[in-house]
Structures are given as structure tokens and as C-alpha cells.
C-alpha atoms as a PDB file:
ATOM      1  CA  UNK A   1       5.701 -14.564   2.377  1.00  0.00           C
ATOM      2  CA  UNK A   2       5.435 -16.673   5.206  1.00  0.00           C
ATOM      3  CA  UNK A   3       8.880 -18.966   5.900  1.00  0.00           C
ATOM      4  CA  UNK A   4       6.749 -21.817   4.242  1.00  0.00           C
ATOM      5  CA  UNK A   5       7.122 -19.249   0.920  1.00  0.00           C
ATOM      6  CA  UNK A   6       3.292 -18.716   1.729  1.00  0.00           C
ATOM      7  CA  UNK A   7       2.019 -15.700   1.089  1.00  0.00           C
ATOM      8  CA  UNK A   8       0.398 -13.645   4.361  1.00  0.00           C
ATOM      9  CA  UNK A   9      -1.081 -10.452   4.925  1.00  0.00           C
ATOM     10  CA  UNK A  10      -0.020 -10.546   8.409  1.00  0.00           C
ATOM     11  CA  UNK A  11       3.614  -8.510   8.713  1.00  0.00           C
ATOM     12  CA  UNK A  12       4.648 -10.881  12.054  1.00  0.00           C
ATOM     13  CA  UNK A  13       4.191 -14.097  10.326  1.00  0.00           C
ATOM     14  CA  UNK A  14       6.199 -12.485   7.182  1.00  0.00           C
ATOM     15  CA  UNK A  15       9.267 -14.056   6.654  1.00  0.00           C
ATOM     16  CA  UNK A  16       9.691 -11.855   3.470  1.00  0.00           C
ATOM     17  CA  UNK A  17       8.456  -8.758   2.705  1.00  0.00           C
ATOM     18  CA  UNK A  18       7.940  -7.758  -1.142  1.00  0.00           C
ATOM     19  CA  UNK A  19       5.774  -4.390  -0.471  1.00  0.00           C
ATOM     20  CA  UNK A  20       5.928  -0.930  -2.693  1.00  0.00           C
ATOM     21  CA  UNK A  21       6.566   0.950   0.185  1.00  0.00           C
ATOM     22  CA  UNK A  22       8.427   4.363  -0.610  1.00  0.00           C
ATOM     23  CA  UNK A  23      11.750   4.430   1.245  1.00  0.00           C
ATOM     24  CA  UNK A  24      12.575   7.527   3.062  1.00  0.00           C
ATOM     25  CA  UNK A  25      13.068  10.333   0.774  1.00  0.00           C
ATOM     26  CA  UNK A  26      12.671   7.856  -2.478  1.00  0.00           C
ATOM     27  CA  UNK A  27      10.560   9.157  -5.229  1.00  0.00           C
ATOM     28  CA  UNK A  28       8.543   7.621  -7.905  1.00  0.00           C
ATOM     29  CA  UNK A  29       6.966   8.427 -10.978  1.00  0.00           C
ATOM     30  CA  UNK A  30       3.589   6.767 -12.520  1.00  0.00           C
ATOM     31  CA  UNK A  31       2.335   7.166 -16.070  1.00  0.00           C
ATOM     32  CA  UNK A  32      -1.481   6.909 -16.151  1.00  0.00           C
ATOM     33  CA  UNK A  33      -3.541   7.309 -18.883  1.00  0.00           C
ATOM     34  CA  UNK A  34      -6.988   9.161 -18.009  1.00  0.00           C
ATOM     35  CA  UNK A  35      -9.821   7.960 -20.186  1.00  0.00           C
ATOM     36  CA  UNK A  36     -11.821  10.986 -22.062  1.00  0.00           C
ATOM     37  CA  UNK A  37     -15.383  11.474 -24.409  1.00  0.00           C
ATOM     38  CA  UNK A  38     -14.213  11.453 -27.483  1.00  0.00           C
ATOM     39  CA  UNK A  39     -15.434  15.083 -27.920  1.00  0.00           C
ATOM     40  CA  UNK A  40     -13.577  16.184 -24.222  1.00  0.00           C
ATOM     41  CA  UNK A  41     -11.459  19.379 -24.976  1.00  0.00           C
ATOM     42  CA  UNK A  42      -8.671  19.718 -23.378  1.00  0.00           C
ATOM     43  CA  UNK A  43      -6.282  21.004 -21.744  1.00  0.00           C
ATOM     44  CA  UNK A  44      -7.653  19.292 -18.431  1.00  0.00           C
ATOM     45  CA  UNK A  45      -6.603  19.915 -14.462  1.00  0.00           C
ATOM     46  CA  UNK A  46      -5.339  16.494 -12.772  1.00  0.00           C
ATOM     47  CA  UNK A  47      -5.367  16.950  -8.902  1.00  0.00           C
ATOM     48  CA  UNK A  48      -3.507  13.788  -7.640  1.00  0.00           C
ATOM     49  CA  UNK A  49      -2.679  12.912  -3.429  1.00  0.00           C
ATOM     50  CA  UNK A  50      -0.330  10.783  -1.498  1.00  0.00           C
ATOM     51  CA  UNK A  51      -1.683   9.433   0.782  1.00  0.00           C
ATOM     52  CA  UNK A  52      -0.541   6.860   3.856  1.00  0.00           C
ATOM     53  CA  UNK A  53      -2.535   4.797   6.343  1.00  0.00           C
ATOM     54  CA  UNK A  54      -0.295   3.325   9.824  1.00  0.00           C
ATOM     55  CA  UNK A  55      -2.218   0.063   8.699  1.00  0.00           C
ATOM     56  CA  UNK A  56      -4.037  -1.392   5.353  1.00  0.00           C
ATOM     57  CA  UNK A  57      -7.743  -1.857   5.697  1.00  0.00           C
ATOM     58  CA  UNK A  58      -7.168  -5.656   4.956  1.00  0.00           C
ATOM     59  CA  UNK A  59      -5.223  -6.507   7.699  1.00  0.00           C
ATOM     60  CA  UNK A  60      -8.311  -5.489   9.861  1.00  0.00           C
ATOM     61  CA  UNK A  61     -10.849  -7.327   8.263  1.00  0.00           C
ATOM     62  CA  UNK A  62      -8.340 -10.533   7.882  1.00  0.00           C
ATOM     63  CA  UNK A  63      -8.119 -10.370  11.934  1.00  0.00           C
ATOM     64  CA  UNK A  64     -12.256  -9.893  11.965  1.00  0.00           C
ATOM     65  CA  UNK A  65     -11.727  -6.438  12.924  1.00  0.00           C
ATOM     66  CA  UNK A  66     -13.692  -4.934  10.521  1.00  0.00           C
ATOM     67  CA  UNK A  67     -15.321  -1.961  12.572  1.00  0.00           C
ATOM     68  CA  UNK A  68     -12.032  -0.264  12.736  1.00  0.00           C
ATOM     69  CA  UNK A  69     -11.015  -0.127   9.212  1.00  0.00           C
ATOM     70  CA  UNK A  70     -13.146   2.211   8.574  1.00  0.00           C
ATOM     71  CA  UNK A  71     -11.707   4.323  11.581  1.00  0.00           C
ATOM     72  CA  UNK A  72      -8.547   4.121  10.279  1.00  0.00           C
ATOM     73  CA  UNK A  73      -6.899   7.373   9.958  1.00  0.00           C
ATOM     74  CA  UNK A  74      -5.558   8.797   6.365  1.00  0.00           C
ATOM     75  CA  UNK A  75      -3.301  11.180   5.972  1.00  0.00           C
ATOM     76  CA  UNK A  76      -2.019  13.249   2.977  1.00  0.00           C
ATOM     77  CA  UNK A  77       1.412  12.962   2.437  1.00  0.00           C
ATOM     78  CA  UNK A  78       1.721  15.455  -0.485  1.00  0.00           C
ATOM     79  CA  UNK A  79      -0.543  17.252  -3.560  1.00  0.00           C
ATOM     80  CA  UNK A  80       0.362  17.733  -6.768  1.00  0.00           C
ATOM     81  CA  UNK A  81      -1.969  19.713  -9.656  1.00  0.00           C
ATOM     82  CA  UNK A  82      -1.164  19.709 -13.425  1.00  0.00           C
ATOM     83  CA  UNK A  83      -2.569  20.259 -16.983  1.00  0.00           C
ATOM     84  CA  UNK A  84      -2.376  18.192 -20.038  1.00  0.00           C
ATOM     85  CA  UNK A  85      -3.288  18.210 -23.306  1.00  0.00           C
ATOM     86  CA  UNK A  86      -5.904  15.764 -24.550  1.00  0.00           C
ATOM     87  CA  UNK A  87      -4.967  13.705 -27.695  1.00  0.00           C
END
């Protein structure tokens, strides 16, 4: 938010910031639910990634710099695999 109570996608002109960013060394955990064929058998292999970009794709295209969102670099901050059961 903007100091108008705006909102902006532009960090500088924030006045406010409400993002999801982790905190260093702050965890989360996420419930999803994974949608199956009725006749899937499980148990199934979820392979999930963290992953981080220096700058949201947005930002570029807000500014009309579209060309280099797609040069934006992504890197994985961690892996995880698992198995669940299929209700």
C-alpha cells in the first residue's frame, strides 16, 4: 500500500508492505489437496520445490519491461519428496 492506502506493486512507492515473504529461518506448512481419477491407486510420490526469484515477473511487465521477465533467474531454495495414501 501506497501512503494514500493504495495498493502498488512497486516496493519504493510502498508505504506498507503486507507480502508472504518467509523470514529468515521461518518455516511454513501448506495443506493441499491433489485432485485424483476416481480409479487412481495410490500410494502416490509428491515432488514439491521452493523456489525464489530477486524480483516478481509483475513488477517487470508493470514498468513495460517485459523482455526481462522472462530472463529472470529462479532458484531452488529447497526439495522435498513424499508419499500419501489416496482416499
Amino acid at each position: 500500500m501506497d501512503e494514500n492506502g493504495t495498493p502498488t506493486l512497486l516496493p519504493w512507492l510502498a508505504a506498507e508492505n503486507l507480502g508472504e515473504s518467509l523470514e529468515p529461518l521461518e518455516s511454513r506448512t501448506f495443506a493441499y489437496a491433489i485432485p485424483t481419477r476416481p480409479n487412481t491407486e495410490g500410494p502416490i510420490t509428491v515432488d514439491a520445490r521452493l523456489r525464489y526469484r530477486a524480483l516478481a515477473p509483475h513488477m517487470l511487465r508493470t514498468l513495460e519491461l517485459d523482455e526481462l521477465a522472462a530472463n529472470l533467474e529462479i532458484f531452488d531454495i529447497d526439495e522435498a519428496t513424499t508419499t500419501v495414501d489416496v482416499d
